[in-house]
PDB file of N, CA and C in Angstrom:
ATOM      1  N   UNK A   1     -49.415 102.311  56.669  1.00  0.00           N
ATOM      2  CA  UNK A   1     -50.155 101.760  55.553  1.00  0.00           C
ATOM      3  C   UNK A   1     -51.480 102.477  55.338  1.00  0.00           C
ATOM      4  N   UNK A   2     -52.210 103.077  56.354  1.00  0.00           N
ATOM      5  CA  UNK A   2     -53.279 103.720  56.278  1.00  0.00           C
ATOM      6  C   UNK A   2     -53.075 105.037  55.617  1.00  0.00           C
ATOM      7  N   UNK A   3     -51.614 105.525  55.954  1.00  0.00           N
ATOM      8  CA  UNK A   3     -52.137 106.998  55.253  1.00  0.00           C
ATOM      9  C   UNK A   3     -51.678 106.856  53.514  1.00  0.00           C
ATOM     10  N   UNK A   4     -50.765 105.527  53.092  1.00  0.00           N
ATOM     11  CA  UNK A   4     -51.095 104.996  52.300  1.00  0.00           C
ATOM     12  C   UNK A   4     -52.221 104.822  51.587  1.00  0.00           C
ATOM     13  N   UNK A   5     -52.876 104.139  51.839  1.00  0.00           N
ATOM     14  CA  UNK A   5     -54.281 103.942  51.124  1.00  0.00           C
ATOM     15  C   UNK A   5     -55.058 104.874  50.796  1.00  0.00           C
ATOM     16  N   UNK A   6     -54.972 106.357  52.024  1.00  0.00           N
ATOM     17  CA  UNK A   6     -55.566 107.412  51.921  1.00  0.00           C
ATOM     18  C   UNK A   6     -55.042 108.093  50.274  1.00  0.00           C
ATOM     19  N   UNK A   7     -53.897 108.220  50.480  1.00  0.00           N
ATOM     20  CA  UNK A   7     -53.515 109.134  49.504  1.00  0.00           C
ATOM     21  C   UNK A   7     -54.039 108.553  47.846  1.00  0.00           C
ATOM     22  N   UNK A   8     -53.669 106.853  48.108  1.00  0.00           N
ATOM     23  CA  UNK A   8     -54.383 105.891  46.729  1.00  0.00           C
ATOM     24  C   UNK A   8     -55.403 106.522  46.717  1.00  0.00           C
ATOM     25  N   UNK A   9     -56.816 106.252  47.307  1.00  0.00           N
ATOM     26  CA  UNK A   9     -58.084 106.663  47.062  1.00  0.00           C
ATOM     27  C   UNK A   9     -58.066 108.319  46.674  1.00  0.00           C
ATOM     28  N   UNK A  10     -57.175 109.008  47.290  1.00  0.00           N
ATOM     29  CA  UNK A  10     -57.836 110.594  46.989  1.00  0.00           C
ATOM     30  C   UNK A  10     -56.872 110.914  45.563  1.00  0.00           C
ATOM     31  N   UNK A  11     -55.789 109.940  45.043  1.00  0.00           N
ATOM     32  CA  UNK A  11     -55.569 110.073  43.617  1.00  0.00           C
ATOM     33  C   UNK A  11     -56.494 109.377  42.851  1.00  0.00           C
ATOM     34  N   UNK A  12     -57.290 108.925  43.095  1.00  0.00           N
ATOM     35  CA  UNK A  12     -58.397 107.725  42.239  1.00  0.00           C
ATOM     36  C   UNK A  12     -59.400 108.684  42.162  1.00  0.00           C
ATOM     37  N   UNK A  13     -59.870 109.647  43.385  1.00  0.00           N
ATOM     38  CA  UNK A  13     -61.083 110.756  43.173  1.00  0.00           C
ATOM     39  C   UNK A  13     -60.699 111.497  42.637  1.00  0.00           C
ATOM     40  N   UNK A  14     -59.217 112.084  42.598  1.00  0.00           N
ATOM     41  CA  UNK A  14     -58.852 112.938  41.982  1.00  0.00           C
ATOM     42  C   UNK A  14     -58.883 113.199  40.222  1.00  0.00           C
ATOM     43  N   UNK A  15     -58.684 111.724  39.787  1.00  0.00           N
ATOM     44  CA  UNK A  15     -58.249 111.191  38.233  1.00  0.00           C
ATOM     45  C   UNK A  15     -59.879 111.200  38.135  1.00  0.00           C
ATOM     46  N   UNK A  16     -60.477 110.548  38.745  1.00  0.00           N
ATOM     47  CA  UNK A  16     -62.142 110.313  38.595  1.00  0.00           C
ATOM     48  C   UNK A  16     -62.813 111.789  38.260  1.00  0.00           C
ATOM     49  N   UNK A  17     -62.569 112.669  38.951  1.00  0.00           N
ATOM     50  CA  UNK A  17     -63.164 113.920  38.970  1.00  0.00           C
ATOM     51  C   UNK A  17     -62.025 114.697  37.495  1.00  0.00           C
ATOM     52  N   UNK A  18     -61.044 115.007  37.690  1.00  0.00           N
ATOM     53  CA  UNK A  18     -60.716 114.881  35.687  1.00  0.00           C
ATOM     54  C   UNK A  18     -61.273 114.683  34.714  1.00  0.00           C
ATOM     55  N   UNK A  19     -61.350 113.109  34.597  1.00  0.00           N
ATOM     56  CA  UNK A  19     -61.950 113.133  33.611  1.00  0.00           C
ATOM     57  C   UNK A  19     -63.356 112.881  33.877  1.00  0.00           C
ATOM     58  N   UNK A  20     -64.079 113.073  34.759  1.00  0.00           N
ATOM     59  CA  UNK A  20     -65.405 113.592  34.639  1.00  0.00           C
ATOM     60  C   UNK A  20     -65.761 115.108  34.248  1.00  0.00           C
ATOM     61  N   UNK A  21     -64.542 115.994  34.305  1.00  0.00           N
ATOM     62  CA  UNK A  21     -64.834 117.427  34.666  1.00  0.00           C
ATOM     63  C   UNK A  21     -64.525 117.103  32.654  1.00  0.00           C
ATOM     64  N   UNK A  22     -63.162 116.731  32.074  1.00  0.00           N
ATOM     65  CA  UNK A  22     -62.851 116.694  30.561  1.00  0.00           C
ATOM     66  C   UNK A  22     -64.191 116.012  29.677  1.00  0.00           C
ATOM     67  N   UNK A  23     -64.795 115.151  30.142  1.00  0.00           N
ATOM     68  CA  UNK A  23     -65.918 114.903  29.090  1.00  0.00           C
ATOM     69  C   UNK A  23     -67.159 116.370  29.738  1.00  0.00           C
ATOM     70  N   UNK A  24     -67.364 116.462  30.755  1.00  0.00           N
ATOM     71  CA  UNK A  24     -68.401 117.733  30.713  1.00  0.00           C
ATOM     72  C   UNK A  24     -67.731 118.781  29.623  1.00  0.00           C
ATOM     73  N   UNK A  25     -66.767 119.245  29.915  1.00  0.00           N
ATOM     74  CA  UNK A  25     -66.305 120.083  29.218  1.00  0.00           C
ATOM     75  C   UNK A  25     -66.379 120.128  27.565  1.00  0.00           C
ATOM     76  N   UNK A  26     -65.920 118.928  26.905  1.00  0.00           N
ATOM     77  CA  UNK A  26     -66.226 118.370  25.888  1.00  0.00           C
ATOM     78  C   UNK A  26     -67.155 118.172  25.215  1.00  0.00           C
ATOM     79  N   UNK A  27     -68.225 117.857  26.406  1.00  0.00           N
ATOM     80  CA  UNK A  27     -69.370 117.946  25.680  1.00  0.00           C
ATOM     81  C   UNK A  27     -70.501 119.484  25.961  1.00  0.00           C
ATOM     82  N   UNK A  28     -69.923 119.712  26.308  1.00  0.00           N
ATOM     83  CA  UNK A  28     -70.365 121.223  26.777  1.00  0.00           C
ATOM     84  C   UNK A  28     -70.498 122.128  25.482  1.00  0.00           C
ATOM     85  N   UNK A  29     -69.024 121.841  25.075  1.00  0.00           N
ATOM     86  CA  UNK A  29     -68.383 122.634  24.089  1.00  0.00           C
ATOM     87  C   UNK A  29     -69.117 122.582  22.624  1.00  0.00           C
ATOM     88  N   UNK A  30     -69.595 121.207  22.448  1.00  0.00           N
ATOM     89  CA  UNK A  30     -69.790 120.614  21.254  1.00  0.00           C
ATOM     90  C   UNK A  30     -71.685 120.792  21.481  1.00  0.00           C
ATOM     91  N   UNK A  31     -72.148 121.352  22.770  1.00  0.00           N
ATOM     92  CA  UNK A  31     -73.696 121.477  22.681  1.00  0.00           C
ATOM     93  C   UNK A  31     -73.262 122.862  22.030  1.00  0.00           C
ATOM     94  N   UNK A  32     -72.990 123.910  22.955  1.00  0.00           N
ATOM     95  CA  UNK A  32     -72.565 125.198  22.468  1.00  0.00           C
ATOM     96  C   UNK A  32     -72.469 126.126  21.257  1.00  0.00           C
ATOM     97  N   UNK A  33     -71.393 124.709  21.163  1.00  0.00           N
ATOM     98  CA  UNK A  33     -71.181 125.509  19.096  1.00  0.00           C
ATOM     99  C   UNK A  33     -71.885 125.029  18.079  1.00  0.00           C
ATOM    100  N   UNK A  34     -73.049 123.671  18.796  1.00  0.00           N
ATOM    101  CA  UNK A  34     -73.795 122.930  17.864  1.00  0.00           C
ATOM    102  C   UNK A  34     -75.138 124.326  17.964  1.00  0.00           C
ATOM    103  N   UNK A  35     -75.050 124.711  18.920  1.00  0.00           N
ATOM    104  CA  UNK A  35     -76.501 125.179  18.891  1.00  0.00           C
ATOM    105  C   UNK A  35     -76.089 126.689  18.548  1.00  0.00           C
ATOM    106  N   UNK A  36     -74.792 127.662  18.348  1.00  0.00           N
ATOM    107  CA  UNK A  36     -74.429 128.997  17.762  1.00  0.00           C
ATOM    108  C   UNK A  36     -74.419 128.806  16.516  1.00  0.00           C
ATOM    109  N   UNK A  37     -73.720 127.457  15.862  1.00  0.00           N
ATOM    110  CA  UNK A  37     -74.260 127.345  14.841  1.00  0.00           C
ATOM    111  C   UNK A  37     -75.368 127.119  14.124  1.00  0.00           C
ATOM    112  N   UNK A  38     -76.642 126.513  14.664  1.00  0.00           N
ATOM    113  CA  UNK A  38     -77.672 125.828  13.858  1.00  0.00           C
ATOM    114  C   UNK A  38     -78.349 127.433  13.981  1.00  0.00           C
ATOM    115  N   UNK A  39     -78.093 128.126  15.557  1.00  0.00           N
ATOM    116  CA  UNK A  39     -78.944 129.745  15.173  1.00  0.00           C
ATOM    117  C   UNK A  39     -78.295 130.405  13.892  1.00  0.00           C
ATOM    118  N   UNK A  40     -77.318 130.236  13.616  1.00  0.00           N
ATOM    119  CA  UNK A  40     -76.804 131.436  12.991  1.00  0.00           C
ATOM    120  C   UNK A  40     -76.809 130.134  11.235  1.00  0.00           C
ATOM    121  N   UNK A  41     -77.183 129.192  11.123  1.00  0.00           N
ATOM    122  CA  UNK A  41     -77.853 128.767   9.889  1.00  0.00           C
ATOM    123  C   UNK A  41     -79.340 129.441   9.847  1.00  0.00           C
ATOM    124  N   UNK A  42     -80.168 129.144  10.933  1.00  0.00           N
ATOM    125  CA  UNK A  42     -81.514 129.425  10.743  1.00  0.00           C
ATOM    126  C   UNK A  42     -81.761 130.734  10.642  1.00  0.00           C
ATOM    127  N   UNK A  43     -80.903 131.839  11.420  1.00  0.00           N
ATOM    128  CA  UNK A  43     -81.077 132.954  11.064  1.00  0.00           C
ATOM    129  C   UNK A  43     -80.515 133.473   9.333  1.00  0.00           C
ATOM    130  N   UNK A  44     -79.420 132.466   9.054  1.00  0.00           N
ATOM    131  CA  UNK A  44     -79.126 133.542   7.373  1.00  0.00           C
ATOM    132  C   UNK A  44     -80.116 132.721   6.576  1.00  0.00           C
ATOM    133  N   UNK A  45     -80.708 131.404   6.633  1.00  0.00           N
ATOM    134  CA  UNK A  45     -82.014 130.893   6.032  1.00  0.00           C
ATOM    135  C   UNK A  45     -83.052 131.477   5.750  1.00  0.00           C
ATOM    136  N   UNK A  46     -83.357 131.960   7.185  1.00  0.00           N
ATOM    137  CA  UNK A  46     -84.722 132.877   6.864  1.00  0.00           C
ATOM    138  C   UNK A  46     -84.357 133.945   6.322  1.00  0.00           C
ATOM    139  N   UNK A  47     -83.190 134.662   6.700  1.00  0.00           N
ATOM    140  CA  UNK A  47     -83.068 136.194   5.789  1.00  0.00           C
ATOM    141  C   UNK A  47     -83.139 135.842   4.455  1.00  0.00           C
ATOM    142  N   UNK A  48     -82.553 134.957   3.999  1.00  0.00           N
ATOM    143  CA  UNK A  48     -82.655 134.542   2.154  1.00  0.00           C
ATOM    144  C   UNK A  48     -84.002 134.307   2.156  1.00  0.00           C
ATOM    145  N   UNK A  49     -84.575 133.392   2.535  1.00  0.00           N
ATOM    146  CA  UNK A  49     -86.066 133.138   2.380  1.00  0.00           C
ATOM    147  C   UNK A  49     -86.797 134.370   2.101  1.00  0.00           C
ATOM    148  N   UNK A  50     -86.913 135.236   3.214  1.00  0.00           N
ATOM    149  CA  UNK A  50     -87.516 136.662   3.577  1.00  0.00           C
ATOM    150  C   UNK A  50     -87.278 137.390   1.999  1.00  0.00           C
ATOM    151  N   UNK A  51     -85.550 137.928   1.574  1.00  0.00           N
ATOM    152  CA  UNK A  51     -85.622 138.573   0.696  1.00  0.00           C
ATOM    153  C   UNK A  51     -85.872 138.125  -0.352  1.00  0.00           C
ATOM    154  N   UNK A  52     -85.867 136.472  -0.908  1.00  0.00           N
ATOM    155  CA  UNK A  52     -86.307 135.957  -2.396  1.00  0.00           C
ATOM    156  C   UNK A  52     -87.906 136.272  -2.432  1.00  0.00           C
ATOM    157  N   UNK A  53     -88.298 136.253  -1.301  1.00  0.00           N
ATOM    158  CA  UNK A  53     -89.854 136.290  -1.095  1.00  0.00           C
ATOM    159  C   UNK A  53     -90.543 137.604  -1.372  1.00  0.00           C
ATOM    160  N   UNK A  54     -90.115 138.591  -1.340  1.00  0.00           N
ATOM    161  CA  UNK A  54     -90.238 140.220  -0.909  1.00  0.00           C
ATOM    162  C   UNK A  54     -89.152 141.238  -1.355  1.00  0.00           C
ATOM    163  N   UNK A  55     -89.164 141.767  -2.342  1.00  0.00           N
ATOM    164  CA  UNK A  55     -88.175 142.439  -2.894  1.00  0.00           C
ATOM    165  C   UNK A  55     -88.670 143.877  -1.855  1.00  0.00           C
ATOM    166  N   UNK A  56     -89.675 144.220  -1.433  1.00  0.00           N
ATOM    167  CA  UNK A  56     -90.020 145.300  -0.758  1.00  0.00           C
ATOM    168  C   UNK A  56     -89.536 145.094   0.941  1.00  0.00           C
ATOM    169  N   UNK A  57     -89.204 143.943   1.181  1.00  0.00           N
ATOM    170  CA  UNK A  57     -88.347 143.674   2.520  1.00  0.00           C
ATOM    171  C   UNK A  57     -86.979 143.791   2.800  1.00  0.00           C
ATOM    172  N   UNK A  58     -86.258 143.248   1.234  1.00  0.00           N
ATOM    173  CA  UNK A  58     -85.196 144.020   0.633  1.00  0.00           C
ATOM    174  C   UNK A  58     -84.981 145.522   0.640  1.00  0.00           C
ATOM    175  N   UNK A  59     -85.270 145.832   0.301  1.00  0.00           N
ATOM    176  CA  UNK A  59     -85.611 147.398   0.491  1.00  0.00           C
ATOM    177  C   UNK A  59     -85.472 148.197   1.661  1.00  0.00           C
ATOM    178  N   UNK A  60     -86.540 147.530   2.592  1.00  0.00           N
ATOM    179  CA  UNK A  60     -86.646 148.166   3.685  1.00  0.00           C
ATOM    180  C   UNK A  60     -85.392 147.696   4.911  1.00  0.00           C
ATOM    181  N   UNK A  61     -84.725 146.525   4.571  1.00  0.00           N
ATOM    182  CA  UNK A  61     -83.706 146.151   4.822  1.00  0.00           C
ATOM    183  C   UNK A  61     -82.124 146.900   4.769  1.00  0.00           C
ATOM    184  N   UNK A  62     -82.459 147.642   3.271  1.00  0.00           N
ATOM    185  CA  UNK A  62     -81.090 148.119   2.965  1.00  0.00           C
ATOM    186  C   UNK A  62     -81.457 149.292   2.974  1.00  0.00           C
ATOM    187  N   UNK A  63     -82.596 149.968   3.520  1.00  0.00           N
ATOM    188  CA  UNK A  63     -82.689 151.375   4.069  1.00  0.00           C
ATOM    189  C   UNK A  63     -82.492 151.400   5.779  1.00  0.00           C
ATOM    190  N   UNK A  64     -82.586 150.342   6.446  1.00  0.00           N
ATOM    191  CA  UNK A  64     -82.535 150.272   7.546  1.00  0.00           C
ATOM    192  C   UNK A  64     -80.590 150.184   8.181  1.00  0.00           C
ATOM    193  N   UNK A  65     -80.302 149.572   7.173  1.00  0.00           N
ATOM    194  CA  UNK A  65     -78.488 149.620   6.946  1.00  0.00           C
ATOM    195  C   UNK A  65     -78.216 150.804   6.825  1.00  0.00           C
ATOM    196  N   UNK A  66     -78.986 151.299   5.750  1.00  0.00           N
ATOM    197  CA  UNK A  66     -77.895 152.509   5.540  1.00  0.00           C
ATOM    198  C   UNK A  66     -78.115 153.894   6.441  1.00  0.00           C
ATOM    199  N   UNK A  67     -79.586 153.922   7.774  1.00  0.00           N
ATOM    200  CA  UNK A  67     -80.122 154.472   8.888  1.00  0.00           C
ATOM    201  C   UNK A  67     -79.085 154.122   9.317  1.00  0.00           C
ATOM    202  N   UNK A  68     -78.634 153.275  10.020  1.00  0.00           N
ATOM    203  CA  UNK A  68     -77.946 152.966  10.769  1.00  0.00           C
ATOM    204  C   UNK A  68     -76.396 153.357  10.386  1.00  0.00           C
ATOM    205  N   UNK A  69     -75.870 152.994   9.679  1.00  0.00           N
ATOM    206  CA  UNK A  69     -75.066 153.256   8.929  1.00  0.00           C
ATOM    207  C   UNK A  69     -74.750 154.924   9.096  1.00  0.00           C
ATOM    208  N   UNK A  70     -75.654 155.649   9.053  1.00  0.00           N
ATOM    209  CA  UNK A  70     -75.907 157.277   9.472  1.00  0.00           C
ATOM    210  C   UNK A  70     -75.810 157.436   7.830  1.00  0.00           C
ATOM    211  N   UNK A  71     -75.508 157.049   6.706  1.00  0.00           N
ATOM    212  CA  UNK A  71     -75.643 157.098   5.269  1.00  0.00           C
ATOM    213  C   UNK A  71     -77.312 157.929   5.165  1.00  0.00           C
ATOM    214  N   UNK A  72     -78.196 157.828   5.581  1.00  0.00           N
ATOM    215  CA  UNK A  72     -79.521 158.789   5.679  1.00  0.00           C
ATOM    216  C   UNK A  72     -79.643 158.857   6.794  1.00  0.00           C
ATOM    217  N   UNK A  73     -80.816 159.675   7.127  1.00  0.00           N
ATOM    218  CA  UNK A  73     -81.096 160.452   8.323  1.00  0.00           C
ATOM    219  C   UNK A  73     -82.883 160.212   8.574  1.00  0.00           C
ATOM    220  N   UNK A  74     -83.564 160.194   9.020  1.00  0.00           N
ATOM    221  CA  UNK A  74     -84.734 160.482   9.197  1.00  0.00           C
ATOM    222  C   UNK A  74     -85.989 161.551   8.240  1.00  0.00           C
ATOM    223  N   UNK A  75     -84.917 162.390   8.117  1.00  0.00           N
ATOM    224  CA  UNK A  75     -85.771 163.286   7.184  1.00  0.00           C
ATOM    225  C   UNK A  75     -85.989 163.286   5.352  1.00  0.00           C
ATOM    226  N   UNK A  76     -84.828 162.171   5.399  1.00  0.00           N
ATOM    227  CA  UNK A  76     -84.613 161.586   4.277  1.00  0.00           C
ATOM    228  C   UNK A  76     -85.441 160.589   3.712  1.00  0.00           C
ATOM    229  N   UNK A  77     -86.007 159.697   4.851  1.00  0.00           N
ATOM    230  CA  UNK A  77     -87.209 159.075   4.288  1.00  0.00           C
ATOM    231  C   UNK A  77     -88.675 159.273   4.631  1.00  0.00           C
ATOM    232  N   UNK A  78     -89.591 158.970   3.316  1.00  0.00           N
ATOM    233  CA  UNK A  78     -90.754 159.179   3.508  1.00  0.00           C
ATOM    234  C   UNK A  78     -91.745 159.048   4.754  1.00  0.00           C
ATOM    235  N   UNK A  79     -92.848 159.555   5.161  1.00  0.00           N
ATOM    236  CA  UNK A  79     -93.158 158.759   6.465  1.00  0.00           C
ATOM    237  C   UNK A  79     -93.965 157.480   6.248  1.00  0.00           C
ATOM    238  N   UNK A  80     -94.094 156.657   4.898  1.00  0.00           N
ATOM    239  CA  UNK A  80     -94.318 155.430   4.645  1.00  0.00           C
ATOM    240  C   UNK A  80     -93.217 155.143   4.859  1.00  0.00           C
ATOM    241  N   UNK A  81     -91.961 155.080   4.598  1.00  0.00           N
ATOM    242  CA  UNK A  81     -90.671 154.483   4.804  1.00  0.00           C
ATOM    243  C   UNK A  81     -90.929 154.200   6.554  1.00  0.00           C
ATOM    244  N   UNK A  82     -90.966 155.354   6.744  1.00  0.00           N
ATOM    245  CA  UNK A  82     -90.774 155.511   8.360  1.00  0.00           C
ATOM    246  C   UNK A  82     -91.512 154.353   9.079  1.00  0.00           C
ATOM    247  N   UNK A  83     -92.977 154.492   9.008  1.00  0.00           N
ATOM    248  CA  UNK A  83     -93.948 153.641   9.122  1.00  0.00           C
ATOM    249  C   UNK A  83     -93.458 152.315   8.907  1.00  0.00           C
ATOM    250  N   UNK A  84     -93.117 151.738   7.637  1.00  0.00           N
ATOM    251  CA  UNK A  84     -92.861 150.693   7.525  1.00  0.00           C
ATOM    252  C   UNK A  84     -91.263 150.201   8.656  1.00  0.00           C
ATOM    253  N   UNK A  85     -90.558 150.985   8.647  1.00  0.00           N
ATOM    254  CA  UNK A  85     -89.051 150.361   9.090  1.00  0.00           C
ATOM    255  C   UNK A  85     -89.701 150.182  10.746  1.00  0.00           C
ATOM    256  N   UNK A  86     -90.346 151.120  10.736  1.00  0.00           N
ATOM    257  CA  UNK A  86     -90.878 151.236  12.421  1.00  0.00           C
ATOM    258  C   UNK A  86     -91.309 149.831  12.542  1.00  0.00           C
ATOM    259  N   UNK A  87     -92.382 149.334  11.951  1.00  0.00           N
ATOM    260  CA  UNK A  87     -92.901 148.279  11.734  1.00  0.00           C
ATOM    261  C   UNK A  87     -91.455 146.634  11.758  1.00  0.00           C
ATOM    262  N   UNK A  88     -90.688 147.323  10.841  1.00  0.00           N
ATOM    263  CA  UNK A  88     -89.910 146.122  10.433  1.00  0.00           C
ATOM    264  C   UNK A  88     -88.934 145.814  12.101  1.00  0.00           C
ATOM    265  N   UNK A  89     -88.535 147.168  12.879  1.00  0.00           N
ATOM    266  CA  UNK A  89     -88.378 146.880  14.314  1.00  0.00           C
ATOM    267  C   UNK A  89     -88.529 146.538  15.146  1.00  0.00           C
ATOM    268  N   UNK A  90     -89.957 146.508  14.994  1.00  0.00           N
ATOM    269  CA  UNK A  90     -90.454 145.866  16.156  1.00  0.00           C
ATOM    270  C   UNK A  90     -90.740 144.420  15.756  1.00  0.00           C
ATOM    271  N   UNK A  91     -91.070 144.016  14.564  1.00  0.00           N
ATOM    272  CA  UNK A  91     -90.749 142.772  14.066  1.00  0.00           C
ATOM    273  C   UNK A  91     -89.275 142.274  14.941  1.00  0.00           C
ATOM    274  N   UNK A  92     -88.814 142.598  13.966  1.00  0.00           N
ATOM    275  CA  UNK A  92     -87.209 142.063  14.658  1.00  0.00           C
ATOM    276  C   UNK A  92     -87.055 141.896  16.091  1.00  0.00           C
ATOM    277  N   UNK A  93     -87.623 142.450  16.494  1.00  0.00           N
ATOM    278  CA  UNK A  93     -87.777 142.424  18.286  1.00  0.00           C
ATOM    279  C   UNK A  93     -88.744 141.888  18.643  1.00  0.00           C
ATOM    280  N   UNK A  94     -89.489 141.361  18.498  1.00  0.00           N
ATOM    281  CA  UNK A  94     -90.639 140.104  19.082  1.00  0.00           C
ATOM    282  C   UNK A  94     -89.570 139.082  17.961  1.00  0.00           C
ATOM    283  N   UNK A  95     -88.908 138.696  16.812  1.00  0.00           N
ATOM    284  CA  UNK A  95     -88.116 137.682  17.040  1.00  0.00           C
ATOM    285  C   UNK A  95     -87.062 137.356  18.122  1.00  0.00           C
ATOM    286  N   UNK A  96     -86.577 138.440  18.336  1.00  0.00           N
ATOM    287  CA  UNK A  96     -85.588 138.449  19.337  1.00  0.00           C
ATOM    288  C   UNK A  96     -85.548 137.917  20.865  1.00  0.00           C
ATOM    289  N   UNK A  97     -86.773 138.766  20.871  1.00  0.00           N
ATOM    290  CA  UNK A  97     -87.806 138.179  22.486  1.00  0.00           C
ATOM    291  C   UNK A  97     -87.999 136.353  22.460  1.00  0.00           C
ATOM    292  N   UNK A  98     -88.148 135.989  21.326  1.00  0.00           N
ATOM    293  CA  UNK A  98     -88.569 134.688  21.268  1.00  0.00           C
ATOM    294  C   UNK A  98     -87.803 133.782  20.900  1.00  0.00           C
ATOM    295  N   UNK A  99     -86.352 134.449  20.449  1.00  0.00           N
ATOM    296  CA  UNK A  99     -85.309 133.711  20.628  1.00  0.00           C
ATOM    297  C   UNK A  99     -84.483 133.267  22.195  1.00  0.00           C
ATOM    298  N   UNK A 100     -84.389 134.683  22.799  1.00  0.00           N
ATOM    299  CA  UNK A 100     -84.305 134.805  24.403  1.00  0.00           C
ATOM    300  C   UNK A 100     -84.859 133.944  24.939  1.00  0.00           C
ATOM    301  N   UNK A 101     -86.220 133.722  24.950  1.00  0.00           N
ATOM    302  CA  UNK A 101     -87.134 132.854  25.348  1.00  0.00           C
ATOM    303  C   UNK A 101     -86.444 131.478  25.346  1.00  0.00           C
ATOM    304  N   UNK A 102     -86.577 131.026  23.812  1.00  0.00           N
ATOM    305  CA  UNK A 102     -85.894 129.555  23.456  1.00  0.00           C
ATOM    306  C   UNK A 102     -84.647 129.290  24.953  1.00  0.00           C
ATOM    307  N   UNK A 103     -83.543 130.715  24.063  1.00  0.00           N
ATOM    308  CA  UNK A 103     -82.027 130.132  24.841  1.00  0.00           C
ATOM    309  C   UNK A 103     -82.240 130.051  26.399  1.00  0.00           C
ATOM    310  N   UNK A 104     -83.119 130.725  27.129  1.00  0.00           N
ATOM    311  CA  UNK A 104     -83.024 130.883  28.774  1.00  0.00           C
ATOM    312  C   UNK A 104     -84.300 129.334  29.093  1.00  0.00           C
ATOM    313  N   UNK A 105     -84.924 129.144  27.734  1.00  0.00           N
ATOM    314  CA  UNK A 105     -85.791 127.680  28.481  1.00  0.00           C
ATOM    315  C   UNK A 105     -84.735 126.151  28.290  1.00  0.00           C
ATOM    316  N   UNK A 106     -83.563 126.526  27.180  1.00  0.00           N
ATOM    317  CA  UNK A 106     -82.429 125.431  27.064  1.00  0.00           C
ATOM    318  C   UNK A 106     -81.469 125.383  28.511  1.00  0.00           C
ATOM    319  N   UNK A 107     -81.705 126.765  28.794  1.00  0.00           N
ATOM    320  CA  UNK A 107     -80.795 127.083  30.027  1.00  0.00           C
ATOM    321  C   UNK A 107     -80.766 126.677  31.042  1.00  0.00           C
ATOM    322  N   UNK A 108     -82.700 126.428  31.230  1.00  0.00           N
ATOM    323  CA  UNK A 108     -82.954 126.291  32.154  1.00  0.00           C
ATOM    324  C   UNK A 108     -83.094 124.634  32.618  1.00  0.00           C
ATOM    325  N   UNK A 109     -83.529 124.238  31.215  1.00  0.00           N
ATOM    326  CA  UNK A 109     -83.132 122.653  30.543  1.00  0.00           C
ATOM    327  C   UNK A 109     -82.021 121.808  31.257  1.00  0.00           C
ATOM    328  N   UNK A 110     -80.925 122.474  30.600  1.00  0.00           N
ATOM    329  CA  UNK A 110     -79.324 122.377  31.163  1.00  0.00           C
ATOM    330  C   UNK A 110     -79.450 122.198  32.216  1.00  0.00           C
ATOM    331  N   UNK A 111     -79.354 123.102  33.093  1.00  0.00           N
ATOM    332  CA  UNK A 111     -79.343 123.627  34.286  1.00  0.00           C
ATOM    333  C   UNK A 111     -80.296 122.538  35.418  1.00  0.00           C
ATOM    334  N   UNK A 112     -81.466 122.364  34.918  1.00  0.00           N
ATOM    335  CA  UNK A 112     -81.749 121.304  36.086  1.00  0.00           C
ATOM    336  C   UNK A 112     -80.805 119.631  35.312  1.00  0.00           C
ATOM    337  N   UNK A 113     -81.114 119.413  34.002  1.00  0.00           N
ATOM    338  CA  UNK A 113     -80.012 118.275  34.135  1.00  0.00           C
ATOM    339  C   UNK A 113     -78.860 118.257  34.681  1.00  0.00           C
ATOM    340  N   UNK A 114     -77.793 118.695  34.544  1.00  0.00           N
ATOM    341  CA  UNK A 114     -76.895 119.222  35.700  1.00  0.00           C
ATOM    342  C   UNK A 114     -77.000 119.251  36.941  1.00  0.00           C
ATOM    343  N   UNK A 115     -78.031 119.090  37.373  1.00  0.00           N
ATOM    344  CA  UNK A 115     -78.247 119.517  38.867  1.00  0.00           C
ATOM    345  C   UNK A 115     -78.846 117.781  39.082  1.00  0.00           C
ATOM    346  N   UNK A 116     -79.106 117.195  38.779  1.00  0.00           N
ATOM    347  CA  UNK A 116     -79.592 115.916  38.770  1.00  0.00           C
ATOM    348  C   UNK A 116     -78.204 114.437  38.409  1.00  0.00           C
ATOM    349  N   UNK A 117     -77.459 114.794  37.807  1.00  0.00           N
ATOM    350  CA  UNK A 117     -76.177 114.316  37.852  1.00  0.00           C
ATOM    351  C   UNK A 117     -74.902 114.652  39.304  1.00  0.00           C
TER     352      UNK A 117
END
């Protein structure tokens, strides 16, 4: 009867730990894609914002595409162009830095709640 009971209880931890592991998961899932999505609203927000605001950001936008793109080259644009896109890079990268920032302080967020459960 004892090794009975054993096996009851370690199917009861077993089912217990299931669906404890299916709602983490669940809700894991639904922080995840709540928060890939709200970045990737706030990021095409501000780009509309940015270009209704600045037709000269526009610009430097769709010269920076078409750099990349290899469609121009360096010698192709002015060194105000230059100047400015230089400028518009490193922009983009102190946003970037401070997005990093955000996701590794949610992370870190997470991460001790988790550890406290």
């Amino acid at each position: 009867m004892i090794d009975e009971n054993d096996k009851i209880a370690e199917k009861k931890d077993n089912l217990f730990d299931k669906i404890k592991n299916f709602f983490r998961k669940i809700f894991n899932k639904k922080e995840s894609e709540h928060i890939e999505e709200n970045v990737k609203k706030d990021n095409s927000f501000i780009t509309q914002i940015e270009l209704k605001s600045n037709p000269e950001m526009e610009r430097l936008l769709k010269l920076q595409e078409e750099f990349r793109d290899g469609k121009i080259t360096q010698g192709d644009l002015s060194d105000e162009d230059i100047d400015k896109l230089g400028k518009l890079y490193d922009d983009q990268i102190e946003k970037l830095k401070i997005q990093i920032e955000d996701c590794k302080k949610r992370i870190e967020y997470k991460k001790k709640k988790l550890q406290k459960i």
